[in-house]
N, C-alpha and C. Protein backbone atom coordinates (compact mmCIF):
# COMPACT_ATOMS: atom_id res chain seq x y z
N UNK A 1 9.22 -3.30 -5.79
CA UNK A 1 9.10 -2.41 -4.65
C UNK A 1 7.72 -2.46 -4.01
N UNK A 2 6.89 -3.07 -4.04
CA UNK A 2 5.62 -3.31 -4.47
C UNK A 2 5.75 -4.05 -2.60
N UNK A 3 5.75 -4.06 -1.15
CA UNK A 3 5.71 -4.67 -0.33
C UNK A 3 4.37 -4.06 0.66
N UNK A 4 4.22 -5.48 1.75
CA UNK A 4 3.42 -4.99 2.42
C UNK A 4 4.54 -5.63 3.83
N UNK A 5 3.85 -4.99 5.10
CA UNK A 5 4.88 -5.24 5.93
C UNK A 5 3.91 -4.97 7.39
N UNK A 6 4.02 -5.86 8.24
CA UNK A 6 2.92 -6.40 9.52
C UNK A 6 3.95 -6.05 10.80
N UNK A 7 2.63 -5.48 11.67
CA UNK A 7 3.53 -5.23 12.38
C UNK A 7 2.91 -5.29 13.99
N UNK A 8 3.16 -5.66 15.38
CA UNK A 8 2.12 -5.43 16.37
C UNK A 8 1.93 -6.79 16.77
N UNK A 9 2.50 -7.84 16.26
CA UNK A 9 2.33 -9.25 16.90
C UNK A 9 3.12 -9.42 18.38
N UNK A 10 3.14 -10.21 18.91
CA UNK A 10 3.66 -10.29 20.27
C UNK A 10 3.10 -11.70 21.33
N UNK A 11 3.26 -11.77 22.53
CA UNK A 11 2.89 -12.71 23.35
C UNK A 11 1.58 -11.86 24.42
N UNK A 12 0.96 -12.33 24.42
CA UNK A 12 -0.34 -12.10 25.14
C UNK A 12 -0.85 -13.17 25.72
N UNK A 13 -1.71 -12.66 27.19
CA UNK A 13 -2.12 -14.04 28.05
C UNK A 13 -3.81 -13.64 27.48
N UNK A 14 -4.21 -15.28 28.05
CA UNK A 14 -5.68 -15.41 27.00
C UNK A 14 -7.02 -14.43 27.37
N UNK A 15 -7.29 -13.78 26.77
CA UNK A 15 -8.90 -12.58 26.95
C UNK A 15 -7.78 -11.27 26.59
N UNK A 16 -6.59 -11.35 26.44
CA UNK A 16 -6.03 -9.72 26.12
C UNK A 16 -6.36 -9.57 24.98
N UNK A 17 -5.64 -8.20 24.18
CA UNK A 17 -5.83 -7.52 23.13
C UNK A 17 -4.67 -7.38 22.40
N UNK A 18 -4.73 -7.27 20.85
CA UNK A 18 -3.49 -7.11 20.20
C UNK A 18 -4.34 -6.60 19.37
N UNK A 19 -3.12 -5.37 18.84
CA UNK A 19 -3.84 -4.57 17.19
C UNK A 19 -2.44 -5.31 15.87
N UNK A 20 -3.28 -5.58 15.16
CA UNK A 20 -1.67 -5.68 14.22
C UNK A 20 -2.13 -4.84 13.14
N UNK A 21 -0.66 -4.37 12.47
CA UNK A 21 -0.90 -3.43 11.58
C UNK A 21 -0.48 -4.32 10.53
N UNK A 22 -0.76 -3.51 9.11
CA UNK A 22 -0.10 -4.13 7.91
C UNK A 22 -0.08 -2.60 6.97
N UNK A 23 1.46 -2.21 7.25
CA UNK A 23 1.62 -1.11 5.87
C UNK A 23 1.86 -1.42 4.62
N UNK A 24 1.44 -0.48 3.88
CA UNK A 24 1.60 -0.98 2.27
C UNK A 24 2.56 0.41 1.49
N UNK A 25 3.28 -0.22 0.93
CA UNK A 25 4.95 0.60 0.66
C UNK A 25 4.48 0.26 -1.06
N UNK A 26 4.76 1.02 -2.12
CA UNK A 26 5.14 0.59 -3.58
C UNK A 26 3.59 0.51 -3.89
N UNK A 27 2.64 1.20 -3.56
CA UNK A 27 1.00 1.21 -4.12
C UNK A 27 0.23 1.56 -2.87
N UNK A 28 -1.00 1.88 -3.46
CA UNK A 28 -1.76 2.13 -2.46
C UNK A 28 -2.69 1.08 -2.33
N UNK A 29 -3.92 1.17 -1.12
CA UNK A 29 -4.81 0.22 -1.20
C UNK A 29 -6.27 0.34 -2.27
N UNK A 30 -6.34 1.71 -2.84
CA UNK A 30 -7.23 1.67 -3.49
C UNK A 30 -7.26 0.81 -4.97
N UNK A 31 -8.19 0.06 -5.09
CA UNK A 31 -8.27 -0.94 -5.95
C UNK A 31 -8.05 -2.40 -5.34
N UNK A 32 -7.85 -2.32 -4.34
CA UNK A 32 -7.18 -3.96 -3.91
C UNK A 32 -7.87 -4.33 -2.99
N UNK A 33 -8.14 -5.74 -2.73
CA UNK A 33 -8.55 -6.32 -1.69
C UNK A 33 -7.44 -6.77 -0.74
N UNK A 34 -7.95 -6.27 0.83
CA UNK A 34 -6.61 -6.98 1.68
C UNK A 34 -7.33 -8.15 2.38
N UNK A 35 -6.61 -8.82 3.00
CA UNK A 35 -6.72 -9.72 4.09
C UNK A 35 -6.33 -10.17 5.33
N UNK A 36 -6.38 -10.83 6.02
CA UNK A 36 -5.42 -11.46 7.46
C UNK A 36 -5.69 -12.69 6.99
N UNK A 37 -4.59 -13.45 6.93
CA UNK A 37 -4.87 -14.97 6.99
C UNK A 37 -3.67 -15.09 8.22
N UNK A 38 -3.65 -16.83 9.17
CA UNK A 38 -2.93 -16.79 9.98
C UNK A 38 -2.25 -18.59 9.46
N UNK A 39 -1.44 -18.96 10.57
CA UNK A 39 -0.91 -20.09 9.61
C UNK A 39 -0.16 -20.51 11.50
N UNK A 40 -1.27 -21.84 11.94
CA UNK A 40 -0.40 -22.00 12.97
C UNK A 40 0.50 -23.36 12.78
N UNK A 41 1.27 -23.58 13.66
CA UNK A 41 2.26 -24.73 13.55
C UNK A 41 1.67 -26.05 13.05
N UNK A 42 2.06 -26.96 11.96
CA UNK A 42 1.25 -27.88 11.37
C UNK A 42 -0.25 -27.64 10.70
N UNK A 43 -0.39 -26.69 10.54
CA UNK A 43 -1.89 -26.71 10.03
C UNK A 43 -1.91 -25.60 8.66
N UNK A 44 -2.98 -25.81 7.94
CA UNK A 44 -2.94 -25.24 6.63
C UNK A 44 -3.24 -23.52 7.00
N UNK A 45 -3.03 -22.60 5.99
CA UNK A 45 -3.19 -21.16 6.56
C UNK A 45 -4.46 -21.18 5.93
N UNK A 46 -5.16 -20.50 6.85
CA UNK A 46 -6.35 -20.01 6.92
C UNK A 46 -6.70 -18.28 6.87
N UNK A 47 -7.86 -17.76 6.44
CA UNK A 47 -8.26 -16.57 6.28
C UNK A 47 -8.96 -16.35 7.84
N UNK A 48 -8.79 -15.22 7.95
CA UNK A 48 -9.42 -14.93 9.50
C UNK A 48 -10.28 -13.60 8.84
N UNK A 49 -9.77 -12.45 8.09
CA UNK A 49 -10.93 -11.39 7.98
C UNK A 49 -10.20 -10.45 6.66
N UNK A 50 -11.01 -9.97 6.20
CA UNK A 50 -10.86 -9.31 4.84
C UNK A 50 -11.70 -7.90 4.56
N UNK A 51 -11.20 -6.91 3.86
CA UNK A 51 -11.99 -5.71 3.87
C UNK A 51 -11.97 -5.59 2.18
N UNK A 52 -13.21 -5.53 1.36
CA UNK A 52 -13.32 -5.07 -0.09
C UNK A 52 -12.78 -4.00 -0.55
N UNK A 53 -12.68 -3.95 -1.25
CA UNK A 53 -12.33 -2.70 -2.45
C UNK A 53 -13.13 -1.30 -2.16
N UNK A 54 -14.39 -1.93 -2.71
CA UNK A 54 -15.51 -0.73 -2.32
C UNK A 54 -16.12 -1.30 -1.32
N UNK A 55 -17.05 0.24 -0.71
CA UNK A 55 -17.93 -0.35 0.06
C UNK A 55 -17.82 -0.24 1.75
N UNK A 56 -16.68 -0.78 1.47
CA UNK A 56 -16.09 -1.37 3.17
C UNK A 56 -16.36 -2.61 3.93
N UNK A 57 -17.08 -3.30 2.82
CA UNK A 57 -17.65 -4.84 3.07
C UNK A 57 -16.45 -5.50 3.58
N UNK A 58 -16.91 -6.32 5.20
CA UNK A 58 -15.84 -7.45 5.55
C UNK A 58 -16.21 -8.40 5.84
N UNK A 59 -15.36 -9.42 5.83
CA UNK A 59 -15.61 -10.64 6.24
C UNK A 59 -14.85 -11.19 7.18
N UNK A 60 -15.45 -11.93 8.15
CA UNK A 60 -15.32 -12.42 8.85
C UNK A 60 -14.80 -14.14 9.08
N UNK A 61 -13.91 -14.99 9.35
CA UNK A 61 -14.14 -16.30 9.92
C UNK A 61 -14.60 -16.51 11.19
N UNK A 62 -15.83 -17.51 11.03
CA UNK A 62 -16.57 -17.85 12.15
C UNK A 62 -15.92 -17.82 13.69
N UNK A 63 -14.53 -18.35 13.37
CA UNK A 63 -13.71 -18.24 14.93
C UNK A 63 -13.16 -17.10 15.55
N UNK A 64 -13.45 -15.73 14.71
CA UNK A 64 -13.16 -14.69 14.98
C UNK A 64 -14.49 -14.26 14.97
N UNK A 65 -15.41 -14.12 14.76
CA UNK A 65 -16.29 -12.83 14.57
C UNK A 65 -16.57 -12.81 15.76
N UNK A 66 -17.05 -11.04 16.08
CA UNK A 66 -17.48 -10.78 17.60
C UNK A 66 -16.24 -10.38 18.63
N UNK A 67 -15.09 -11.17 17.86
CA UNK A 67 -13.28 -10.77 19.12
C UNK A 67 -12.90 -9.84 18.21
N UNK A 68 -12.46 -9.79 16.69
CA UNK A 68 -11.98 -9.19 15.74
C UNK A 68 -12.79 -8.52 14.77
N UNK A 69 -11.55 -7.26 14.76
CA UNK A 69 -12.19 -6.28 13.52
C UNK A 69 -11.01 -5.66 12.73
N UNK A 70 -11.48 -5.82 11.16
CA UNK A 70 -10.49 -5.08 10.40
C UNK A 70 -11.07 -3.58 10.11
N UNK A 71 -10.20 -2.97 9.67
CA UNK A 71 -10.47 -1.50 9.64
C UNK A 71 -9.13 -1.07 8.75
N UNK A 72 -9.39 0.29 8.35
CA UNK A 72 -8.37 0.90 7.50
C UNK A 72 -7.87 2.29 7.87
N UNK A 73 -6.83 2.65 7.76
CA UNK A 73 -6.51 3.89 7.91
C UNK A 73 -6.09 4.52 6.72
N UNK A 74 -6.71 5.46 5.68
CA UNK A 74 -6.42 5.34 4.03
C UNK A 74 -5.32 6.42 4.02
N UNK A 75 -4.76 7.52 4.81
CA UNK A 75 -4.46 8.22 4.68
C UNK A 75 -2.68 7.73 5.01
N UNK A 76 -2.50 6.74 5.86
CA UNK A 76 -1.72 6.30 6.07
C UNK A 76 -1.40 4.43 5.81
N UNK A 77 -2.14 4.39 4.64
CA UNK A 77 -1.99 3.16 3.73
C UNK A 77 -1.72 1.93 4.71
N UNK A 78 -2.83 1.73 5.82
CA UNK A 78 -2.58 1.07 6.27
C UNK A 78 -3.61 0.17 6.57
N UNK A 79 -3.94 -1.23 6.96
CA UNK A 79 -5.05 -1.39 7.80
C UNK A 79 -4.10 -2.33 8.82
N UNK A 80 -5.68 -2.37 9.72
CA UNK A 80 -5.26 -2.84 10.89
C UNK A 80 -6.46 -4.15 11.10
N UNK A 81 -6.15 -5.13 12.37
CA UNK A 81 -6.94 -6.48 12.44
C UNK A 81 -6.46 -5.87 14.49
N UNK A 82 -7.68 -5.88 14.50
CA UNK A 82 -7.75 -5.23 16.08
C UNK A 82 -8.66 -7.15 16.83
N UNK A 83 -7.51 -7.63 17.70
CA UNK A 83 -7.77 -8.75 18.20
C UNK A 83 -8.26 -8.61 19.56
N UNK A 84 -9.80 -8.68 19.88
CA UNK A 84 -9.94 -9.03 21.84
C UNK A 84 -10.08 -10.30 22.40
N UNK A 85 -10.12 -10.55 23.42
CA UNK A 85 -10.50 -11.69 23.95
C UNK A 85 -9.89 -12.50 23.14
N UNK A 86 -8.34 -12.70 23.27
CA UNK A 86 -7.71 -13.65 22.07
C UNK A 86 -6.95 -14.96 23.50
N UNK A 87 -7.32 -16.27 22.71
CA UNK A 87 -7.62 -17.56 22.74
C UNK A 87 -6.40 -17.90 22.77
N UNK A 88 -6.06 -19.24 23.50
CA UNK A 88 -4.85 -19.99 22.49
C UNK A 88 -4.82 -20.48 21.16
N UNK A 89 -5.98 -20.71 21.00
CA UNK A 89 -6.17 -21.14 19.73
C UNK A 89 -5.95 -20.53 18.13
N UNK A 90 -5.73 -18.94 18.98
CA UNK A 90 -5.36 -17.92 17.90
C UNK A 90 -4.21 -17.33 17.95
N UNK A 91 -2.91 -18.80 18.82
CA UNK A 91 -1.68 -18.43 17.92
C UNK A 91 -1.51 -18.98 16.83
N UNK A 92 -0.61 -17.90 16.15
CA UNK A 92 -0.15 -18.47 14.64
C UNK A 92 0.74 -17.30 14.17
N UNK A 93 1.09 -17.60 12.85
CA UNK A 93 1.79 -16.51 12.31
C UNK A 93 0.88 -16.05 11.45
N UNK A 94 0.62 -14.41 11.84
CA UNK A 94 -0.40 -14.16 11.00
C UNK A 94 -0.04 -13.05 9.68
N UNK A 95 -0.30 -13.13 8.45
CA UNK A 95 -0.62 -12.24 7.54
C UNK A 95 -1.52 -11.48 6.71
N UNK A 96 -1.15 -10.50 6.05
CA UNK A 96 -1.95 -9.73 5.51
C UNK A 96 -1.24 -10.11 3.56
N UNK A 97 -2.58 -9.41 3.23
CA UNK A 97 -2.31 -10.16 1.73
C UNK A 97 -3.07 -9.29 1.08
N UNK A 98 -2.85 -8.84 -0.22
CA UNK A 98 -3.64 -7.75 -1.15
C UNK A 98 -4.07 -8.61 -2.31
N UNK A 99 -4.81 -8.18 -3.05
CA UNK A 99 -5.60 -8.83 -4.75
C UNK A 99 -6.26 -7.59 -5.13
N UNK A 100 -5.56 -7.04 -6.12
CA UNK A 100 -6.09 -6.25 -7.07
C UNK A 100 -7.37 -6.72 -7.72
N UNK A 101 -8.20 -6.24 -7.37
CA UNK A 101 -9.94 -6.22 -7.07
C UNK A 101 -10.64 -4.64 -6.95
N UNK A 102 -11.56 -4.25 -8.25
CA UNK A 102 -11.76 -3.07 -8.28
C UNK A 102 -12.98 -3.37 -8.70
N UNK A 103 -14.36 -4.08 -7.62
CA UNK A 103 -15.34 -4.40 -7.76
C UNK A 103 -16.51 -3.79 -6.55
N UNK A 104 -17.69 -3.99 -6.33
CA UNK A 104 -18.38 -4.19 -5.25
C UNK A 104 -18.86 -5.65 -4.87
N UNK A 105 -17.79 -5.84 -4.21
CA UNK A 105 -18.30 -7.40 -3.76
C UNK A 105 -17.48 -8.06 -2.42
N UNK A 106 -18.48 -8.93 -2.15
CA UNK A 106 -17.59 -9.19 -0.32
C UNK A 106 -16.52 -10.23 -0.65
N UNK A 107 -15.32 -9.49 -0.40
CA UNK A 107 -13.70 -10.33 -0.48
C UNK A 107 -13.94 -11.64 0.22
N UNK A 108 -13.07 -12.11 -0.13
CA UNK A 108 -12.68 -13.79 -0.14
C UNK A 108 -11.74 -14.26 0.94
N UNK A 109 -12.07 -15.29 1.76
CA UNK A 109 -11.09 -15.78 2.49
C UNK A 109 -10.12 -16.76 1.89
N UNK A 110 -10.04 -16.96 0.58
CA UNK A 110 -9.24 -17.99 0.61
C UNK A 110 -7.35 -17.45 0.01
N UNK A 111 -6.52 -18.29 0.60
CA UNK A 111 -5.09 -17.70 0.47
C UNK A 111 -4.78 -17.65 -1.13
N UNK A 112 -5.18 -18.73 -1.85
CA UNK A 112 -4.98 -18.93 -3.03
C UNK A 112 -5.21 -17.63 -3.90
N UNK A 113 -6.23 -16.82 -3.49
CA UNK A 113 -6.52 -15.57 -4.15
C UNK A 113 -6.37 -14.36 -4.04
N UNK A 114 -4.99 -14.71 -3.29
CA UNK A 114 -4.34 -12.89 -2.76
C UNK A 114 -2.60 -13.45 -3.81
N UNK A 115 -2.55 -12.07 -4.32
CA UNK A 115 -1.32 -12.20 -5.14
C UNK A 115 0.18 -11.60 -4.18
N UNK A 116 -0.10 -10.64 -3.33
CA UNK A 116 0.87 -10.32 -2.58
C UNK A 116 0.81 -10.23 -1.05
N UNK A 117 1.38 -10.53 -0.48
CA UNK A 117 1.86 -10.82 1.00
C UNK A 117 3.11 -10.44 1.69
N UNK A 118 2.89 -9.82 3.08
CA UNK A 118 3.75 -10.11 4.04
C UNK A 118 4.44 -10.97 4.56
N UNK A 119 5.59 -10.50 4.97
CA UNK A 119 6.42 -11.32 5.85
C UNK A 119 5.68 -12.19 7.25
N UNK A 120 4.48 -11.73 7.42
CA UNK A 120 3.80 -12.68 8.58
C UNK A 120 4.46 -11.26 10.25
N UNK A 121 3.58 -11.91 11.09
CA UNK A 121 4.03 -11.36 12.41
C UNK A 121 3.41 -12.83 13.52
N UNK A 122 4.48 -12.80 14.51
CA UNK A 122 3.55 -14.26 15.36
C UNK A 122 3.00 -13.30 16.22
N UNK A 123 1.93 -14.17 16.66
CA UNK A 123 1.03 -14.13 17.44
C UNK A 123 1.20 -15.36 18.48
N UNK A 124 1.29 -14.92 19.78
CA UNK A 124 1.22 -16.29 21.46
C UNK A 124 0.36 -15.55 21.87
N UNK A 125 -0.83 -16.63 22.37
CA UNK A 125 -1.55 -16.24 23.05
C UNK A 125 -1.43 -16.98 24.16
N UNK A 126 -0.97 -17.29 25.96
CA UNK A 126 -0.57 -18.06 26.52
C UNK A 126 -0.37 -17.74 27.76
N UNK A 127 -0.89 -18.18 28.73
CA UNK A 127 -0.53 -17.90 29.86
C UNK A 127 0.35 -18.31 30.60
């Protein structure tokens, strides 16, 4: 019962805005590290931004920082990946991903190290 579930993807023309959500059903977020990774057509999935355990430490990928921000809403077990000025280059199908991580330390972009995941949401960015 343990799911997470994305939500807020859509078609957008290039410099708009998209928020995507990711709820978490069967646990909460305390203790866990989340993520966004995205995964476009032919290419390997990649991490785009991550929020720690403690702290509130995030990280960023270089092709996002400055357009995107993750953030959390704790009360409603949710976070969110708030997209501006979004590119073509930042379609894909994007997800969110948790790792039980109960540290102070800046989370990880890599996919290999998130144990649970979403169904994905696409993202067009396109005029």
């Amino acid at each position: 019962q343990l799911q997470l579930v994305e939500s807020g993807g859509g078609l957008v023309q290039p410099g708009g805005s998209l928020r995507l959500s990711c709820a978490a059903s069967g646990f909460t977020w305390d203790g866990y590290e989340i993520g966004w990774f995205r995964q476009a057509p032919g290419k390997e999935r990649e991490g785009v931004s991550c929020i720690s355990t403690r702290g509130g430490r995030t990280n960023y990928a270089d092709s996002v920082k400055g357009r995107f921000t993750i953030s959390r809403d704790n009360a409603k077990n949710t976070v969110y990946l708030q997209m501006n000025s979004l590119k073509p280059e930042d379609t894909a199908i994007y997800y969110c991903a948790a790792v039980p991580k109960d540290v102070f330390r800046l989370c990880v972009l890599r996919p290999a190290d998130y144990d649970y995941w979403g169904q994905g949401t696409q993202v067009t960015v396109s005029s």
